[in-house]
N, C-alpha and C. Protein backbone atom coordinates (compact mmCIF):
# COMPACT_ATOMS: atom_id res chain seq x y z
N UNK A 1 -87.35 -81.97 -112.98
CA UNK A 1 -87.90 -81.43 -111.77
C UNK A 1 -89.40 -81.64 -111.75
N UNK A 2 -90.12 -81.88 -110.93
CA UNK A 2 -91.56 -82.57 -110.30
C UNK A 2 -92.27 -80.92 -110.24
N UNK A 3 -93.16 -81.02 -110.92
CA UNK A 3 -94.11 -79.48 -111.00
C UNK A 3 -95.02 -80.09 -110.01
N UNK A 4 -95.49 -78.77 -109.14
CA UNK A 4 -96.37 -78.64 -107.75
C UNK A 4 -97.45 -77.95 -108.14
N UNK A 5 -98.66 -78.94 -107.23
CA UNK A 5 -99.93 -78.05 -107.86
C UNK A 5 -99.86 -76.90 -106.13
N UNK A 6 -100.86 -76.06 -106.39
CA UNK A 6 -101.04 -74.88 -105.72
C UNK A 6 -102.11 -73.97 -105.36
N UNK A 7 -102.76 -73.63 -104.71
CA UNK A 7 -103.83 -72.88 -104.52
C UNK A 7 -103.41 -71.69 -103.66
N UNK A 8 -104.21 -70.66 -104.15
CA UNK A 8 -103.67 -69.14 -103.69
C UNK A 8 -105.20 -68.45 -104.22
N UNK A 9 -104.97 -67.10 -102.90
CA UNK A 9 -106.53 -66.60 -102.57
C UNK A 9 -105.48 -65.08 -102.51
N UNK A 10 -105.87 -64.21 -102.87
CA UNK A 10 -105.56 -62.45 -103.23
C UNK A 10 -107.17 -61.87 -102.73
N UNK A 11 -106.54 -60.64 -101.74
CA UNK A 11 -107.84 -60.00 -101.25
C UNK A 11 -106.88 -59.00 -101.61
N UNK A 12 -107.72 -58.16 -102.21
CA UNK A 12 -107.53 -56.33 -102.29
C UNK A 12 -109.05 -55.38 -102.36
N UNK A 13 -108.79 -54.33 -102.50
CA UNK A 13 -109.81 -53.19 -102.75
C UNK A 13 -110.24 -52.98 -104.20
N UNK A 14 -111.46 -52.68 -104.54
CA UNK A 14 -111.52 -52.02 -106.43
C UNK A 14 -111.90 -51.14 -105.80
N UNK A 15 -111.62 -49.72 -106.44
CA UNK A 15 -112.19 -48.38 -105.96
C UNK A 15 -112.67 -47.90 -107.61
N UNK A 16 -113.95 -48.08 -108.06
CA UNK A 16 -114.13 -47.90 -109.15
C UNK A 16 -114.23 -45.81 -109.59
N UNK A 17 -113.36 -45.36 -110.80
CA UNK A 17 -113.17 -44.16 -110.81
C UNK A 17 -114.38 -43.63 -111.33
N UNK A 18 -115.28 -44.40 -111.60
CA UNK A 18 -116.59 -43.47 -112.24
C UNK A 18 -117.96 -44.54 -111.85
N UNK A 19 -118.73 -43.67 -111.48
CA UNK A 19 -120.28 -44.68 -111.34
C UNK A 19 -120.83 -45.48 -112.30
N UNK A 20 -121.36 -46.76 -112.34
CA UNK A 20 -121.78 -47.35 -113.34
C UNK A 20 -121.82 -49.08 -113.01
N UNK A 21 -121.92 -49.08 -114.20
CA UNK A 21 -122.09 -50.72 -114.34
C UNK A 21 -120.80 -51.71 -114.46
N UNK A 22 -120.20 -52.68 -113.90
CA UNK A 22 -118.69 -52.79 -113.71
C UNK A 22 -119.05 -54.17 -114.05
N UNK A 23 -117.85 -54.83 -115.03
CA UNK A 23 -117.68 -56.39 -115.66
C UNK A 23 -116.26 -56.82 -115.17
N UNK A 24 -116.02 -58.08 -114.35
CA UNK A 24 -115.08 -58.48 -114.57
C UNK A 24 -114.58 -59.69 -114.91
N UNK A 25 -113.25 -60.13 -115.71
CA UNK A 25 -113.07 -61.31 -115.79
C UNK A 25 -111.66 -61.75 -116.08
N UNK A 26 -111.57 -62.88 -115.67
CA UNK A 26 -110.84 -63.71 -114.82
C UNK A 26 -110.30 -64.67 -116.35
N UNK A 27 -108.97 -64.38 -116.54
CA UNK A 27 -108.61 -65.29 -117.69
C UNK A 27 -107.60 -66.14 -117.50
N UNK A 28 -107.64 -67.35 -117.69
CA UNK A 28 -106.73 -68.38 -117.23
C UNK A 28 -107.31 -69.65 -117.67
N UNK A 29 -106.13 -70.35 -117.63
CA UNK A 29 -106.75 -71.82 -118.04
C UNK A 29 -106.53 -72.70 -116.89
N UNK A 30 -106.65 -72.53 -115.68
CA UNK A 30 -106.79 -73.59 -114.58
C UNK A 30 -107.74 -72.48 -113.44
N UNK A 31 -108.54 -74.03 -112.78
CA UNK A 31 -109.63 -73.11 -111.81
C UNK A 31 -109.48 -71.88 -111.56
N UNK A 32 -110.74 -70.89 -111.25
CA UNK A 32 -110.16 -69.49 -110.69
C UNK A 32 -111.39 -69.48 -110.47
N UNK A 33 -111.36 -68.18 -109.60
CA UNK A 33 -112.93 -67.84 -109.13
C UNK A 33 -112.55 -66.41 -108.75
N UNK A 34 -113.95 -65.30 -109.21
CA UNK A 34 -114.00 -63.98 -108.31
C UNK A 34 -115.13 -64.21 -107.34
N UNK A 35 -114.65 -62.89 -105.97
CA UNK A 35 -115.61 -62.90 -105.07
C UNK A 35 -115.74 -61.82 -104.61
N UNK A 36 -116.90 -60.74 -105.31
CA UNK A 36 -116.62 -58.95 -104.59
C UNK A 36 -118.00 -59.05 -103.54
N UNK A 37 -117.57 -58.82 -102.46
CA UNK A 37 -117.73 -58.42 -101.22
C UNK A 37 -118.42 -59.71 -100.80
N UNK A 38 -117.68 -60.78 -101.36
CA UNK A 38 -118.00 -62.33 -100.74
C UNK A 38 -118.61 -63.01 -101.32
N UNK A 39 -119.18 -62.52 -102.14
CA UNK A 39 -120.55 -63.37 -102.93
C UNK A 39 -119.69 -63.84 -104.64
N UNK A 40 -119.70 -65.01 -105.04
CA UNK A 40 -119.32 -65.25 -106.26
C UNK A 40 -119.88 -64.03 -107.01
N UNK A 41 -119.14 -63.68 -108.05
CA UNK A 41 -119.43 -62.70 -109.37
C UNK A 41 -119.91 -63.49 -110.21
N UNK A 42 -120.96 -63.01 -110.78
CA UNK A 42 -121.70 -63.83 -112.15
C UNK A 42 -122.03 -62.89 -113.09
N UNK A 43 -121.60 -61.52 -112.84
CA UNK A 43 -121.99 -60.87 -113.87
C UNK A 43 -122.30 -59.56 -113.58
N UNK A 44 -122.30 -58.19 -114.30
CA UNK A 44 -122.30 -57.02 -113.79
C UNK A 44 -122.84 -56.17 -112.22
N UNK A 45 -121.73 -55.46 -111.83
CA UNK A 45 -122.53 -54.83 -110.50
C UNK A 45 -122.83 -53.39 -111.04
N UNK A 46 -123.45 -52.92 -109.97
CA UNK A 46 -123.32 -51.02 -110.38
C UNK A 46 -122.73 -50.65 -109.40
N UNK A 47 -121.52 -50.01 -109.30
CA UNK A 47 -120.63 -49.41 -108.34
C UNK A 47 -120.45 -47.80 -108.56
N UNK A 48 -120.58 -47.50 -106.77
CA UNK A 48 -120.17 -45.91 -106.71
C UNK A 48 -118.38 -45.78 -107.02
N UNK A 49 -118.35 -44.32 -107.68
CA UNK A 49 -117.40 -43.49 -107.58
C UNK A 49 -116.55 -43.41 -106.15
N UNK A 50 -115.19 -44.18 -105.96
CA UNK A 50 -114.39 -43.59 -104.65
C UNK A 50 -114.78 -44.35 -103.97
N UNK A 51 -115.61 -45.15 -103.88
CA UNK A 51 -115.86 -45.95 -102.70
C UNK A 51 -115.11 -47.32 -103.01
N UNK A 52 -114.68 -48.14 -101.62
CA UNK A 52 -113.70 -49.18 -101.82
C UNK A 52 -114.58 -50.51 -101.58
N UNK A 53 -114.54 -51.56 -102.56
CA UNK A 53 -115.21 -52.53 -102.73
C UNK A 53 -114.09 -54.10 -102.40
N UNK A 54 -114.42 -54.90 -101.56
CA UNK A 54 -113.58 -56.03 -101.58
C UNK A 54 -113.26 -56.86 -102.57
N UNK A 55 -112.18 -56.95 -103.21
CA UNK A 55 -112.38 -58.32 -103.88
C UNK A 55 -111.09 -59.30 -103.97
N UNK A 56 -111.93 -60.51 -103.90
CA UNK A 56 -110.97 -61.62 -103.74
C UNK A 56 -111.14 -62.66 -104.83
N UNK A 57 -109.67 -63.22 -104.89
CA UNK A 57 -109.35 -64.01 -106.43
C UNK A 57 -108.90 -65.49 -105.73
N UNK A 58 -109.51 -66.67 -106.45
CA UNK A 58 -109.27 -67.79 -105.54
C UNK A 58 -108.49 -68.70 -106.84
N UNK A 59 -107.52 -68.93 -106.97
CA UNK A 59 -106.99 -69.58 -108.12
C UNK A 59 -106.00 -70.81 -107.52
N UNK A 60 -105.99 -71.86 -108.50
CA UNK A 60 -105.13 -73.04 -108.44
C UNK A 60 -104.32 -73.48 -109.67
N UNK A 61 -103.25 -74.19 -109.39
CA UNK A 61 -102.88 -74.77 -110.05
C UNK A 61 -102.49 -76.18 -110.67
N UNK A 62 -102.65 -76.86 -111.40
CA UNK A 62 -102.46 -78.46 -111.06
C UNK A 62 -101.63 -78.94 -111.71
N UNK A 63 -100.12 -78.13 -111.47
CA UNK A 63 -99.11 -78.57 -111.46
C UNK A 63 -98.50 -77.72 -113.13
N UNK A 64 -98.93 -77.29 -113.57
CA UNK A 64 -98.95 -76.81 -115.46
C UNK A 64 -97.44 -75.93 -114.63
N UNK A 65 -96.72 -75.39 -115.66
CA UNK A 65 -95.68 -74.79 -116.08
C UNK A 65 -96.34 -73.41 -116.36
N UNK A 66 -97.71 -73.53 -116.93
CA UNK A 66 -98.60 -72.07 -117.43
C UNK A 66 -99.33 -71.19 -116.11
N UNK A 67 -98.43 -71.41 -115.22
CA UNK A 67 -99.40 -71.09 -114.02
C UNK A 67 -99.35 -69.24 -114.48
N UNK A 68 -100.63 -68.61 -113.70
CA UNK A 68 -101.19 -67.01 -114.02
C UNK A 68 -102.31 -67.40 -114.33
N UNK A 69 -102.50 -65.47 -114.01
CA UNK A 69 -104.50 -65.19 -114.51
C UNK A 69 -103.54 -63.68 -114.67
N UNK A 70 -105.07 -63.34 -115.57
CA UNK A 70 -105.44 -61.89 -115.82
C UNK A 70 -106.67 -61.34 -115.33
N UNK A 71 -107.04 -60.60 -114.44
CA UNK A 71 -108.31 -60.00 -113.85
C UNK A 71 -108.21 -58.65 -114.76
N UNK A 72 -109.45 -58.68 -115.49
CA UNK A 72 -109.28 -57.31 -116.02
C UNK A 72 -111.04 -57.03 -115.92
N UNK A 73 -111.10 -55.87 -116.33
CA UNK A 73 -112.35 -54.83 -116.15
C UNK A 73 -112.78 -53.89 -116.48
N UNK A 74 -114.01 -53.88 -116.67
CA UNK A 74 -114.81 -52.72 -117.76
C UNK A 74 -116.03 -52.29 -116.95
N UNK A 75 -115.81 -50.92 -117.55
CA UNK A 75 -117.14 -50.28 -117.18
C UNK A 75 -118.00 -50.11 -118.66
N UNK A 76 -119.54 -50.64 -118.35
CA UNK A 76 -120.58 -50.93 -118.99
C UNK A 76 -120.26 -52.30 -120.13
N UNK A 77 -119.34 -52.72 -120.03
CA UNK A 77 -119.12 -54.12 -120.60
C UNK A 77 -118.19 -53.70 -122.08
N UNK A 78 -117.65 -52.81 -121.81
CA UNK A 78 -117.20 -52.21 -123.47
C UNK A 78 -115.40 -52.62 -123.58
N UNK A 79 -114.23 -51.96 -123.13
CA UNK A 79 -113.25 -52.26 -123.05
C UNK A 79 -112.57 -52.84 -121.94
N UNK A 80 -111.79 -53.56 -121.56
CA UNK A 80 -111.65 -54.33 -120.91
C UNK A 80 -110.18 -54.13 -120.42
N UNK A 81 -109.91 -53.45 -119.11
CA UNK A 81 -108.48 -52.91 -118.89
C UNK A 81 -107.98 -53.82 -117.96
């Protein structure tokens, strides 16, 4: 069977549960990209408590069998959920 490459874009909300400094990242081995509130992520924001923040995940595939990501995230850069 002929593997298909693919591109796919995910918009949701982060509602971060405590104020602070917020890391995220994006694990995968084919293109991916984050984008909170439109602007590429390059590296820590400081986000309020309860308030809802955009974010969107832009990922492809080029054809692999390994297709997935993991978006995970930390507050102040320490554990990574």
């Amino acid at each position: 069977m002929e593997k298909e490459s693919f591109s796919v874009r995910y918009t949701a909300y982060f509602v971060p549960p405590t104020s602070g400094s917020y890391f995220f990242k994006l694990s995968n081995i084919h293109p991916g990209q984050i984008l909170f509130g439109g602007e590429t992520l390059v590296s820590g924001l400081d986000l309020v408590a309860g308030r809802p923040y955009p974010i969107s995940i832009f990922y492809s595939n080029q054809g692999d069998s390994n297709a997935g990501f993991d978006l995970t995230w930390s507050l102040d850069n320490s554990q990574f959920y």
